[in-house]
PDB file of N, CA and C in Angstrom:
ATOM      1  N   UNK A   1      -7.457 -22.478  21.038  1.00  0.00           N
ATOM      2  CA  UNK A   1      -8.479 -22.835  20.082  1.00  0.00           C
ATOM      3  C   UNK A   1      -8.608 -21.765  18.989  1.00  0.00           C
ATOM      4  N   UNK A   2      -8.700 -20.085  19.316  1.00  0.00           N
ATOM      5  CA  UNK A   2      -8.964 -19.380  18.259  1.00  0.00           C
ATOM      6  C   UNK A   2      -7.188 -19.335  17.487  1.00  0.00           C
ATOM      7  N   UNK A   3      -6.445 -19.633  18.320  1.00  0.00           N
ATOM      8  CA  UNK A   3      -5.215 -19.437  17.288  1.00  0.00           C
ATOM      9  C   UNK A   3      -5.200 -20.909  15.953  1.00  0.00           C
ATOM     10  N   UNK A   4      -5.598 -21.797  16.761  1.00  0.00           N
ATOM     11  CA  UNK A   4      -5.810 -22.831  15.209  1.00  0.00           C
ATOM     12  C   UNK A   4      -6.553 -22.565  14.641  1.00  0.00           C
ATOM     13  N   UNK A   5      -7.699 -22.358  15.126  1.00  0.00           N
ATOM     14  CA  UNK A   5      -8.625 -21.903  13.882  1.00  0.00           C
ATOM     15  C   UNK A   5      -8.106 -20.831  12.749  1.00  0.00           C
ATOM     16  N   UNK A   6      -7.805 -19.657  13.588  1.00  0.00           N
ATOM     17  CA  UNK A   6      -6.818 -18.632  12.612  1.00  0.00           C
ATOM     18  C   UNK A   6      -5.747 -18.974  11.671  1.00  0.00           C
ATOM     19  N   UNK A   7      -5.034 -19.919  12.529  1.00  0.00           N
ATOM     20  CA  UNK A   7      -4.014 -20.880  11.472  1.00  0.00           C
ATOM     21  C   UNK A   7      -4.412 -21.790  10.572  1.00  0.00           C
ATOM     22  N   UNK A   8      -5.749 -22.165  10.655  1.00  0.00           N
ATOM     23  CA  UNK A   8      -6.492 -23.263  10.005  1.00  0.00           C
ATOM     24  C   UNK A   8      -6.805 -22.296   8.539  1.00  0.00           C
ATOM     25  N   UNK A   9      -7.684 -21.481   8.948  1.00  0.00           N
ATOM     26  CA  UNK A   9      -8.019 -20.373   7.822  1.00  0.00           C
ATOM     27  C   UNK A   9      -7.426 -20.000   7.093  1.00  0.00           C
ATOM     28  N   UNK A  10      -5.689 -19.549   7.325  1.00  0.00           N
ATOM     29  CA  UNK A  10      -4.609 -18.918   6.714  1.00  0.00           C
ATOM     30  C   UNK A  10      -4.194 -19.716   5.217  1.00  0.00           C
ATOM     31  N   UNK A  11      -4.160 -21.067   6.208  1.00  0.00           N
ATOM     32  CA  UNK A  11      -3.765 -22.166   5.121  1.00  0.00           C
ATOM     33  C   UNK A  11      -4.709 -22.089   4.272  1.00  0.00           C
ATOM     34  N   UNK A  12      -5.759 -22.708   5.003  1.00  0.00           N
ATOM     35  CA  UNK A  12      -6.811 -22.885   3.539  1.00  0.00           C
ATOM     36  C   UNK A  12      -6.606 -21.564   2.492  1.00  0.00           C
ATOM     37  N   UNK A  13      -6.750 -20.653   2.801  1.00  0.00           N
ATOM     38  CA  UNK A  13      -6.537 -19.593   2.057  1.00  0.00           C
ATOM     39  C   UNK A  13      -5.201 -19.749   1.192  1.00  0.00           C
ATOM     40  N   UNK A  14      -4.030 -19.565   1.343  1.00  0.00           N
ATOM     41  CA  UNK A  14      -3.006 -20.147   0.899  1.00  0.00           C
ATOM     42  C   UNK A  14      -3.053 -21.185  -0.222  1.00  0.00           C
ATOM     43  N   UNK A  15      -3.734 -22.333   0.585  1.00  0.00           N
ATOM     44  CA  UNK A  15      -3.880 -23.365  -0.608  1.00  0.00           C
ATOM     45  C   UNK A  15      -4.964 -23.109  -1.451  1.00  0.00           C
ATOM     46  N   UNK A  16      -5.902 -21.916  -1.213  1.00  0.00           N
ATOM     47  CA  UNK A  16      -7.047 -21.648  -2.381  1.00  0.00           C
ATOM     48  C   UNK A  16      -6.507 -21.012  -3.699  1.00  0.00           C
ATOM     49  N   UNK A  17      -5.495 -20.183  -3.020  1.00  0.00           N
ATOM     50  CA  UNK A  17      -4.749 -19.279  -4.065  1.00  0.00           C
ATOM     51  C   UNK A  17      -3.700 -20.339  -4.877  1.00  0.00           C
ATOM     52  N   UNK A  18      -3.081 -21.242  -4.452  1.00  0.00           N
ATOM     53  CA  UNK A  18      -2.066 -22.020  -4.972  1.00  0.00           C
ATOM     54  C   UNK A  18      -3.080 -22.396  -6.331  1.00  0.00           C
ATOM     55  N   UNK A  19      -4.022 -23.188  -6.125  1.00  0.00           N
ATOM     56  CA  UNK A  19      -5.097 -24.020  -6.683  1.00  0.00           C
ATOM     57  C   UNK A  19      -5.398 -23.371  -7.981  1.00  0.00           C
ATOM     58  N   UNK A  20      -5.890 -21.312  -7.692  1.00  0.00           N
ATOM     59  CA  UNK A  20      -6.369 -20.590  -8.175  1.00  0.00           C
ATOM     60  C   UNK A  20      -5.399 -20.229  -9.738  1.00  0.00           C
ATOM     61  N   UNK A  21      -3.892 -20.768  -9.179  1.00  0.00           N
ATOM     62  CA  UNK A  21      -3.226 -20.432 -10.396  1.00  0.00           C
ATOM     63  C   UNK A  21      -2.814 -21.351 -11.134  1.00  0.00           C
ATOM     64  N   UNK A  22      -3.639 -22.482 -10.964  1.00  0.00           N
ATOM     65  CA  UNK A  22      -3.344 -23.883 -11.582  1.00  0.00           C
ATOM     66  C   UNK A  22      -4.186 -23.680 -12.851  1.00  0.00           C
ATOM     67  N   UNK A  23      -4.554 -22.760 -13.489  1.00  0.00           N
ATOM     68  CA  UNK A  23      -5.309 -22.618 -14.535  1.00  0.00           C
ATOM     69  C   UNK A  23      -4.285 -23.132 -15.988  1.00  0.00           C
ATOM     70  N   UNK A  24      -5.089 -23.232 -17.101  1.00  0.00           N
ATOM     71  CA  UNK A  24      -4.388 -23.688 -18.457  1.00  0.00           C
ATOM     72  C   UNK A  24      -3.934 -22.129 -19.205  1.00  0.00           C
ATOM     73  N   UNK A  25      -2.777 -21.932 -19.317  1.00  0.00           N
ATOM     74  CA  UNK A  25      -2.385 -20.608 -20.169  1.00  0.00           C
ATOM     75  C   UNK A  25      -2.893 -20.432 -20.985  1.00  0.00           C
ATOM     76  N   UNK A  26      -2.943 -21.675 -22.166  1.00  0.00           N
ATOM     77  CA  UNK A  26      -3.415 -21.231 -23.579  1.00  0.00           C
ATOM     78  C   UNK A  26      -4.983 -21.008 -23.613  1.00  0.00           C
ATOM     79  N   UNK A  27      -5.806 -21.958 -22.826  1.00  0.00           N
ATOM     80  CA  UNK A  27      -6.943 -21.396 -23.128  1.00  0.00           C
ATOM     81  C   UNK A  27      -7.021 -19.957 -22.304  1.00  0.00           C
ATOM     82  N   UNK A  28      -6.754 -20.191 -21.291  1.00  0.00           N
ATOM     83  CA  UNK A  28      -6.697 -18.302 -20.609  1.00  0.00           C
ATOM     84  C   UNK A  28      -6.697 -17.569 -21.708  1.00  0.00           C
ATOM     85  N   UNK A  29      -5.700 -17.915 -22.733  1.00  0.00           N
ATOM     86  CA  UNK A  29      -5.246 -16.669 -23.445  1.00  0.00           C
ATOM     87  C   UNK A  29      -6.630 -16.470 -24.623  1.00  0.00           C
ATOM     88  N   UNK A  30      -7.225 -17.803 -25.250  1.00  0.00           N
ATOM     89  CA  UNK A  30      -8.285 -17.725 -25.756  1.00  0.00           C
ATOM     90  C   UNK A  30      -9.647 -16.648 -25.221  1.00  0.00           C
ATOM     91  N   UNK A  31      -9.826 -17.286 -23.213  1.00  0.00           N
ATOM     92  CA  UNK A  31     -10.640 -16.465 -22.787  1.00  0.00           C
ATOM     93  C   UNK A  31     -10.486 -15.113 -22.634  1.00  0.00           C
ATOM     94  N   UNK A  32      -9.858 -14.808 -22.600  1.00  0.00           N
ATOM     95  CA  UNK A  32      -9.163 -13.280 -21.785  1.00  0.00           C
ATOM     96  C   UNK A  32      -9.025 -12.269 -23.050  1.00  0.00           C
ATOM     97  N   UNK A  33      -9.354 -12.435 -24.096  1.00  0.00           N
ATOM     98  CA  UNK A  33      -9.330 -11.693 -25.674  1.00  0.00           C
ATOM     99  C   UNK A  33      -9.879 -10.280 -25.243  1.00  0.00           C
ATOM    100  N   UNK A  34     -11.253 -10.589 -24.355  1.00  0.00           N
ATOM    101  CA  UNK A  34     -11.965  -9.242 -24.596  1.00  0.00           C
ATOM    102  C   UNK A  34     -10.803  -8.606 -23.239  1.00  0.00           C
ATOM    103  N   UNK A  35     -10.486  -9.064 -22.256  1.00  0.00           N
ATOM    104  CA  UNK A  35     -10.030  -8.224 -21.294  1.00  0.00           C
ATOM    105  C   UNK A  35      -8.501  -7.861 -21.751  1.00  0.00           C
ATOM    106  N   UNK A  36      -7.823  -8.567 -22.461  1.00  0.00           N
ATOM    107  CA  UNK A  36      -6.720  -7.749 -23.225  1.00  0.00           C
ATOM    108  C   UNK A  36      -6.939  -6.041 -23.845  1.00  0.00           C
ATOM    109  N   UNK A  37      -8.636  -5.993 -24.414  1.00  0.00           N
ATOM    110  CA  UNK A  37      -8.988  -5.079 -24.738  1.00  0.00           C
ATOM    111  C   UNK A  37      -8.915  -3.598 -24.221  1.00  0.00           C
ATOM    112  N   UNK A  38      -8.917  -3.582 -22.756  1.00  0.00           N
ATOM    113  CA  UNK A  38      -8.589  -2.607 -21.490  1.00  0.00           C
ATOM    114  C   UNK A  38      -7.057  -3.067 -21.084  1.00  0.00           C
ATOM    115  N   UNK A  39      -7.425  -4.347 -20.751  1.00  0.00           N
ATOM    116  CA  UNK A  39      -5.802  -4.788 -19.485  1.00  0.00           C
ATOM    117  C   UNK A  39      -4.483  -4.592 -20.143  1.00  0.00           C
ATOM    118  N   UNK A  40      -4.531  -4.583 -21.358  1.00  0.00           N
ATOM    119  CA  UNK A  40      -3.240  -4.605 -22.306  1.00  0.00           C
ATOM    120  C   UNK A  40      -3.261  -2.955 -22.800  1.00  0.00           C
ATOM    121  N   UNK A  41      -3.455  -1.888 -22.789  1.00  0.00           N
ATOM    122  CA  UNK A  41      -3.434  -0.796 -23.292  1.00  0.00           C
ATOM    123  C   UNK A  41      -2.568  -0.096 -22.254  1.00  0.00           C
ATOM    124  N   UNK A  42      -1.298   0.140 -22.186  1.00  0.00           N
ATOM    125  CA  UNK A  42      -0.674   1.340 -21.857  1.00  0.00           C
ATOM    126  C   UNK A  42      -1.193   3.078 -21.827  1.00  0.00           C
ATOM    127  N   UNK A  43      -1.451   3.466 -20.551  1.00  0.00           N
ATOM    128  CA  UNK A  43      -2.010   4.530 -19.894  1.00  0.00           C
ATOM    129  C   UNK A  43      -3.776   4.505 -20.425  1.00  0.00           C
ATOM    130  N   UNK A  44      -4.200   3.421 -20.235  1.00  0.00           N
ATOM    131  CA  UNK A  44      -5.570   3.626 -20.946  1.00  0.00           C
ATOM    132  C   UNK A  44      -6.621   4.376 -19.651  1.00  0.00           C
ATOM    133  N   UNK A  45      -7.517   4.824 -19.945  1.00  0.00           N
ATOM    134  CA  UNK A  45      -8.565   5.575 -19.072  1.00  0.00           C
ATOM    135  C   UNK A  45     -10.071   5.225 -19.349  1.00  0.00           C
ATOM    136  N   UNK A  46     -10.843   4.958 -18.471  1.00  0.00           N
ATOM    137  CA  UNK A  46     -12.462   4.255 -18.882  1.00  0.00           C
ATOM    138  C   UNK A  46     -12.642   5.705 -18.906  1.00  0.00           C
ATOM    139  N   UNK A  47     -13.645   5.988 -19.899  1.00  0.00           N
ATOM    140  CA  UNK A  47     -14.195   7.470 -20.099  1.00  0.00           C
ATOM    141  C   UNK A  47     -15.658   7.793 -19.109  1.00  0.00           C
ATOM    142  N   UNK A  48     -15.965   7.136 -18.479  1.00  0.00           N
ATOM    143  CA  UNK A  48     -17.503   7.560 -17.777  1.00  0.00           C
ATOM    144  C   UNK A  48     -17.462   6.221 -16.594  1.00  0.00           C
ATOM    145  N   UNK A  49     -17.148   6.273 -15.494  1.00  0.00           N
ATOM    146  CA  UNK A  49     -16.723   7.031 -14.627  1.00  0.00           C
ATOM    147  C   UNK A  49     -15.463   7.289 -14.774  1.00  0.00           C
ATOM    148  N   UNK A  50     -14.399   8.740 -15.037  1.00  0.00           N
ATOM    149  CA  UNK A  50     -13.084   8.414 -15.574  1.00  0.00           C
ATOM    150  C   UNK A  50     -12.375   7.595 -14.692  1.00  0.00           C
ATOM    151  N   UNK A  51     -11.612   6.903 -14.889  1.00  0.00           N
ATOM    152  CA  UNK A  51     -10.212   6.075 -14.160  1.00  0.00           C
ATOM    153  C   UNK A  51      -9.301   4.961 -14.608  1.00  0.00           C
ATOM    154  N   UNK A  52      -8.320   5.000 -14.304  1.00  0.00           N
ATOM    155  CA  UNK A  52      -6.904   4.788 -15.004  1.00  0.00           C
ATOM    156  C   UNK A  52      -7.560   3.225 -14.574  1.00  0.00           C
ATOM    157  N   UNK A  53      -7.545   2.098 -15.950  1.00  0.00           N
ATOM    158  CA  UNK A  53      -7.209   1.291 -16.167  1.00  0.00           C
ATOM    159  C   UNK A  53      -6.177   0.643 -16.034  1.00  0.00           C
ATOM    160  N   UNK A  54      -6.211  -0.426 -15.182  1.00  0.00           N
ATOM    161  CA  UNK A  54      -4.560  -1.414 -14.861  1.00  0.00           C
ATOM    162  C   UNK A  54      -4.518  -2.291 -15.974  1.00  0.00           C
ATOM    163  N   UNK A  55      -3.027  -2.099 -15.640  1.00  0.00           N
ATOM    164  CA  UNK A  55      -2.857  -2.981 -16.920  1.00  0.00           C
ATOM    165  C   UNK A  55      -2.397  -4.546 -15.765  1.00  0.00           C
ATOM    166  N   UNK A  56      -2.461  -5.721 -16.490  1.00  0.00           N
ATOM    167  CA  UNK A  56      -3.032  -6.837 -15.866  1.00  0.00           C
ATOM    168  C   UNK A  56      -1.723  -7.511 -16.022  1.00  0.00           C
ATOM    169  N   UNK A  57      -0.712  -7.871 -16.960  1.00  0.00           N
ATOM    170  CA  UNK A  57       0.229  -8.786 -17.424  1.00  0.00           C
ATOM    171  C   UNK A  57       1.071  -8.546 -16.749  1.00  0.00           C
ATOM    172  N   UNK A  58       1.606  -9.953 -15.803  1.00  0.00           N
ATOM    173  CA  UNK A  58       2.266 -10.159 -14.849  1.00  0.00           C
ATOM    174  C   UNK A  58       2.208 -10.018 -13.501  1.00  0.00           C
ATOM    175  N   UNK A  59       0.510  -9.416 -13.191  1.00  0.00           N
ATOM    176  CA  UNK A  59      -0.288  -9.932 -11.591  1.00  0.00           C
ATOM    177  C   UNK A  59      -0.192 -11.073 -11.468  1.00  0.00           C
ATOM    178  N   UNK A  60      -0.095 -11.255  -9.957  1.00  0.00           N
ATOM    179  CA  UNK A  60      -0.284 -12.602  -9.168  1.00  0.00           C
ATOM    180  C   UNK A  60      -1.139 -12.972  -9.900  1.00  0.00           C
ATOM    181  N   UNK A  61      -1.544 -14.244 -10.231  1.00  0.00           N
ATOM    182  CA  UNK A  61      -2.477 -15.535 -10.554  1.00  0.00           C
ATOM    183  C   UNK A  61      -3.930 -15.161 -10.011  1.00  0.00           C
ATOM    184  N   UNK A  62      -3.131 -15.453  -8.545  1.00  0.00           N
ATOM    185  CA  UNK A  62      -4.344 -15.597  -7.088  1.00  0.00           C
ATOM    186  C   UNK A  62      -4.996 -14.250  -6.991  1.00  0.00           C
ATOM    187  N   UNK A  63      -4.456 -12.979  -7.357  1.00  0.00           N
ATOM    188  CA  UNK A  63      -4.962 -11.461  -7.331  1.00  0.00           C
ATOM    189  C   UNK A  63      -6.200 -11.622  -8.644  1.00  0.00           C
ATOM    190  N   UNK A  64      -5.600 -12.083  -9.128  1.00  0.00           N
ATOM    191  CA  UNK A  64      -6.412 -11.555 -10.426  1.00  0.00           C
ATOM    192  C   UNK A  64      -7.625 -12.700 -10.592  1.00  0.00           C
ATOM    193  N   UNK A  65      -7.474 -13.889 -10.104  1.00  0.00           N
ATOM    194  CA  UNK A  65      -8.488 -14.589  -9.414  1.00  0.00           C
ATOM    195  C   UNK A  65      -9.638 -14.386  -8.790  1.00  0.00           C
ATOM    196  N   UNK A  66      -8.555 -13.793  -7.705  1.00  0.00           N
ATOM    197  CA  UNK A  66      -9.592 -13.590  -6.507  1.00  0.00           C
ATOM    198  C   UNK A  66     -10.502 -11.901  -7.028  1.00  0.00           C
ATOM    199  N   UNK A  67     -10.157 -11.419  -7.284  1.00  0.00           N
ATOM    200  CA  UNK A  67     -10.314  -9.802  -7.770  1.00  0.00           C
ATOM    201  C   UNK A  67     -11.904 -10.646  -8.842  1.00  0.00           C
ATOM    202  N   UNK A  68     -11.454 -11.198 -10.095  1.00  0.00           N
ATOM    203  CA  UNK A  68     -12.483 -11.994 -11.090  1.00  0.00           C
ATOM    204  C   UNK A  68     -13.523 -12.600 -10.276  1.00  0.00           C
ATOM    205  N   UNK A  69     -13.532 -13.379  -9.094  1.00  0.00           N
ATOM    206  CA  UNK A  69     -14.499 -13.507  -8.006  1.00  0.00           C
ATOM    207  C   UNK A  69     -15.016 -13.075  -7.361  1.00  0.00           C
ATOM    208  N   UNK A  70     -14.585 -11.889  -6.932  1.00  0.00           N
ATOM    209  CA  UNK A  70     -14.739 -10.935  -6.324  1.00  0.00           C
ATOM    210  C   UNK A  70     -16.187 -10.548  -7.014  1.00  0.00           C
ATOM    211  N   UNK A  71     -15.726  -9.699  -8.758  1.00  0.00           N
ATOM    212  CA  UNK A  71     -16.476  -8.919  -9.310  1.00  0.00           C
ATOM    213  C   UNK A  71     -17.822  -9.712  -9.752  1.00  0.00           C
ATOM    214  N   UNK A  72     -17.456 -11.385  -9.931  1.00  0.00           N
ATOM    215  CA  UNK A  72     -18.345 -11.939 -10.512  1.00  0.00           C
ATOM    216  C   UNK A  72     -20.096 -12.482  -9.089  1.00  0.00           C
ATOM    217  N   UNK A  73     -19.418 -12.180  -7.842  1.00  0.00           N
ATOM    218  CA  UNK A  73     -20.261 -12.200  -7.347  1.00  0.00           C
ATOM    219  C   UNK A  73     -20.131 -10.976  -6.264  1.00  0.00           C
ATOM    220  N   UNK A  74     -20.120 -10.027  -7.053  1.00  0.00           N
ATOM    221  CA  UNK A  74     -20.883  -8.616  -6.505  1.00  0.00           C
ATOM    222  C   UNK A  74     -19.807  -8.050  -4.962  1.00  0.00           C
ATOM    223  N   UNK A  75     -19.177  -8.894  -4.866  1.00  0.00           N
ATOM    224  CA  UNK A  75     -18.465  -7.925  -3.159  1.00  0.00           C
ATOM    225  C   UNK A  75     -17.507  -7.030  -3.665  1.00  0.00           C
ATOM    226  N   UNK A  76     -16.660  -6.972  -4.931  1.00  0.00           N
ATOM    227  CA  UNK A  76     -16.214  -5.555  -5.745  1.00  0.00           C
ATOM    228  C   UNK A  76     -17.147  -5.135  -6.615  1.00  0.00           C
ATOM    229  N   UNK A  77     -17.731  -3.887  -6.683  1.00  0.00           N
ATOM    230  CA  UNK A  77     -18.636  -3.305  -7.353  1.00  0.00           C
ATOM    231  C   UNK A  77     -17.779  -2.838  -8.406  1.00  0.00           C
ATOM    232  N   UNK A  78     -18.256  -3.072  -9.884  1.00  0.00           N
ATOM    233  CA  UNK A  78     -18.049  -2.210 -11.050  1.00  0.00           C
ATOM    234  C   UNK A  78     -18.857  -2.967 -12.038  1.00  0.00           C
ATOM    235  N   UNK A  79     -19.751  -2.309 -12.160  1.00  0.00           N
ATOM    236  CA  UNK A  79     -20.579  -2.606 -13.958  1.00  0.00           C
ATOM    237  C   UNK A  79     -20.210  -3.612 -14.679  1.00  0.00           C
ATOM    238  N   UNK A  80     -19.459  -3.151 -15.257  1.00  0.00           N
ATOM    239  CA  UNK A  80     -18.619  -3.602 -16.626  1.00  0.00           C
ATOM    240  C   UNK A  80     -17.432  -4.339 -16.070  1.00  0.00           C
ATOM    241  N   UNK A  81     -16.558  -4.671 -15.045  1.00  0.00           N
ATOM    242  CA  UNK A  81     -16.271  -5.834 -14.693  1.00  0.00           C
ATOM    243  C   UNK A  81     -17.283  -7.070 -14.063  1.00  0.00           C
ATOM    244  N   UNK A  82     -18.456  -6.671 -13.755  1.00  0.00           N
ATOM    245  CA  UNK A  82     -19.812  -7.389 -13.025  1.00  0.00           C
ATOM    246  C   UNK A  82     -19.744  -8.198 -14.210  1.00  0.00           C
ATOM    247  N   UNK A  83     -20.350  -7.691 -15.339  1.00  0.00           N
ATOM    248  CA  UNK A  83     -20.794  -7.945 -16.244  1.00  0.00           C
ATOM    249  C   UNK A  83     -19.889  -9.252 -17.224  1.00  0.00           C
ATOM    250  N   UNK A  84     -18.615  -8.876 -16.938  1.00  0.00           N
ATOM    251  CA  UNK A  84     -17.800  -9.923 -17.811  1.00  0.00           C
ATOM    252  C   UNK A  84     -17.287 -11.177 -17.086  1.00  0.00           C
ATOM    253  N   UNK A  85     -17.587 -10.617 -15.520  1.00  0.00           N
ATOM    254  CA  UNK A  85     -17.394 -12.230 -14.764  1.00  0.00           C
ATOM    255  C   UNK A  85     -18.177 -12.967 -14.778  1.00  0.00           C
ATOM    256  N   UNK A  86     -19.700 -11.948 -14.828  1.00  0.00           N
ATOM    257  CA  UNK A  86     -21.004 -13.240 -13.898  1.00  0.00           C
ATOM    258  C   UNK A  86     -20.948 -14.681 -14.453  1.00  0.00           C
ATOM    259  N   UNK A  87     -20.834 -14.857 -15.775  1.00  0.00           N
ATOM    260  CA  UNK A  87     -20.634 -16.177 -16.364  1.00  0.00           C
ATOM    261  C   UNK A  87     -19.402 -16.766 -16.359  1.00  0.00           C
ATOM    262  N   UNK A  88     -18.204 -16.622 -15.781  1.00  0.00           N
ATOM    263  CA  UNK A  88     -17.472 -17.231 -15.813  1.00  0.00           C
ATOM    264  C   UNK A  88     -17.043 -18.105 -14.761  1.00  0.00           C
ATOM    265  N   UNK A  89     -16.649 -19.774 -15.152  1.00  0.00           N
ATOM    266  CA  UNK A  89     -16.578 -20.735 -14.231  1.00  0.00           C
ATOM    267  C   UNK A  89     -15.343 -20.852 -13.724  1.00  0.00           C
ATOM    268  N   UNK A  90     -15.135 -21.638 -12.225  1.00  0.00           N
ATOM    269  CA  UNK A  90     -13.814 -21.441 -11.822  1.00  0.00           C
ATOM    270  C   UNK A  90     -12.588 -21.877 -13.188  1.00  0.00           C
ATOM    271  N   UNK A  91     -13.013 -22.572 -13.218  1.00  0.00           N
ATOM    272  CA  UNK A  91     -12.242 -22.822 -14.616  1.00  0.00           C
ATOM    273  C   UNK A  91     -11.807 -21.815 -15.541  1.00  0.00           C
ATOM    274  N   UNK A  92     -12.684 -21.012 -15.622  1.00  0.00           N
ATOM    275  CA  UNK A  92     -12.259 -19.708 -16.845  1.00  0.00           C
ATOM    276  C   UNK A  92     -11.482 -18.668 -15.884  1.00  0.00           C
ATOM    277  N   UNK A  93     -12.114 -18.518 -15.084  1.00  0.00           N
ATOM    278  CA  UNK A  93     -11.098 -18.057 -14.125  1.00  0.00           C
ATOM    279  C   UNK A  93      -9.738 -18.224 -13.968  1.00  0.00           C
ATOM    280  N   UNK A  94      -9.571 -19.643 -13.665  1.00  0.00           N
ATOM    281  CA  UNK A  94      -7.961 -19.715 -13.350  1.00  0.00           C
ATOM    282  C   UNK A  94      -7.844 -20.071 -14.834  1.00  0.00           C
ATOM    283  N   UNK A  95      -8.005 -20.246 -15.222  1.00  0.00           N
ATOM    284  CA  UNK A  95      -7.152 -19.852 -17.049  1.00  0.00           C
ATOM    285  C   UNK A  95      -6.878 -18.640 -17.317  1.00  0.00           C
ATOM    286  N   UNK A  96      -7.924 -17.757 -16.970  1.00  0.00           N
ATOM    287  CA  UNK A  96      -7.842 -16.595 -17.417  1.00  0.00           C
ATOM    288  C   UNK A  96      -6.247 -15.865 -16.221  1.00  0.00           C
ATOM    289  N   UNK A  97      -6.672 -16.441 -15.073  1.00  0.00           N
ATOM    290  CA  UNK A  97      -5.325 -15.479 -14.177  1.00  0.00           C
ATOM    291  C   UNK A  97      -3.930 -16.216 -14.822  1.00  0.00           C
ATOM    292  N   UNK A  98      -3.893 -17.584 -14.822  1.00  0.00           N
ATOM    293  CA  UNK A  98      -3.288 -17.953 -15.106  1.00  0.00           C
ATOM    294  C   UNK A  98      -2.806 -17.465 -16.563  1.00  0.00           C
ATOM    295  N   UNK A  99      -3.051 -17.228 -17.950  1.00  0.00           N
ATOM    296  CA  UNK A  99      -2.723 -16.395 -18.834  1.00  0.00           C
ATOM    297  C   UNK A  99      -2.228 -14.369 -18.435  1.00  0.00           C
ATOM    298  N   UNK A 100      -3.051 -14.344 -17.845  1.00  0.00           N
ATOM    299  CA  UNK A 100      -3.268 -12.753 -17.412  1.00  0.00           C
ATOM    300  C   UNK A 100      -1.471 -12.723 -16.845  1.00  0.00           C
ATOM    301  N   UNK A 101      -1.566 -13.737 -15.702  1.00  0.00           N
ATOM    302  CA  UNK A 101       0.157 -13.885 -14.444  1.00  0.00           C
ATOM    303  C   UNK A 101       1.408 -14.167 -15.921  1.00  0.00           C
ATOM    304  N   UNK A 102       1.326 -14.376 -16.674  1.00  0.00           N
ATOM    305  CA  UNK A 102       2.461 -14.482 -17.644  1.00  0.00           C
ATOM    306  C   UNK A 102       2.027 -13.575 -19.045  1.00  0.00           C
ATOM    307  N   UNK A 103       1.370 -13.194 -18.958  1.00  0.00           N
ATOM    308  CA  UNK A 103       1.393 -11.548 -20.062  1.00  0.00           C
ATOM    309  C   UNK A 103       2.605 -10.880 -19.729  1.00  0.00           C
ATOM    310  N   UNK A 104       3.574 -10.855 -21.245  1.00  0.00           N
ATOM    311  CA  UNK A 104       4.560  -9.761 -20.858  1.00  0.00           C
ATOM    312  C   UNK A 104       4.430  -8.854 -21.562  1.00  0.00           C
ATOM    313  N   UNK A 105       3.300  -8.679 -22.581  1.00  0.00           N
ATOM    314  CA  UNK A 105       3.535  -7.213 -23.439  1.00  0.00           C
ATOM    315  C   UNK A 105       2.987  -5.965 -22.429  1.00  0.00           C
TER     316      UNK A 105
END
């Protein structure tokens, strides 16, 4: 019984992430303007608390998804990523990973 359940979970998970990168590129690329602003800068650094900024173009879909969910309801703590998810719908979401997963600059 607990091994299906465990196997039950896996999948779903699996197929959440599949789902997660079914987003539209072009509008992604519309939404995602301000986070190009950090995610696209080569060796960039947030100045207060210092730390090396990732750059985003060409993460998994489902990472950068799940990470945007994460921040937008509080179980990854950071300010200023808090701040740019709370309003965003699954929808902007997987547009946004979905644009973010095919960034090649």
């Amino acid at each position: 019984m607990v091994f299906r359940i465990f196997f039950a979970s896996l999948l779903l998970m699996f197929l959440s992430f599949g789902s997660l990168a079914d987003g539209d590129v072009a509008q992604g690329e519309i939404k995602a303007e301000t986070c190009l602003g950090c995610h696209a800068v080569t060796g960039y650094n947030n100045v207060y608390p210092t730390y090396h900024v990732p750059k985003l173009g060409g993460q998994s879909a489902g990472y950068i998804a799940s990470a945007l969910n994460a921040y937008k309801n509080g179980t990854r703590v950071h300010g200023t990523m808090h701040a740019n998810a709370a309003d965003l719908t699954d929808t902007d979401i997987a547009d946004i990973a979905a644009f973010m997963s095919s960034y090649k600059k």
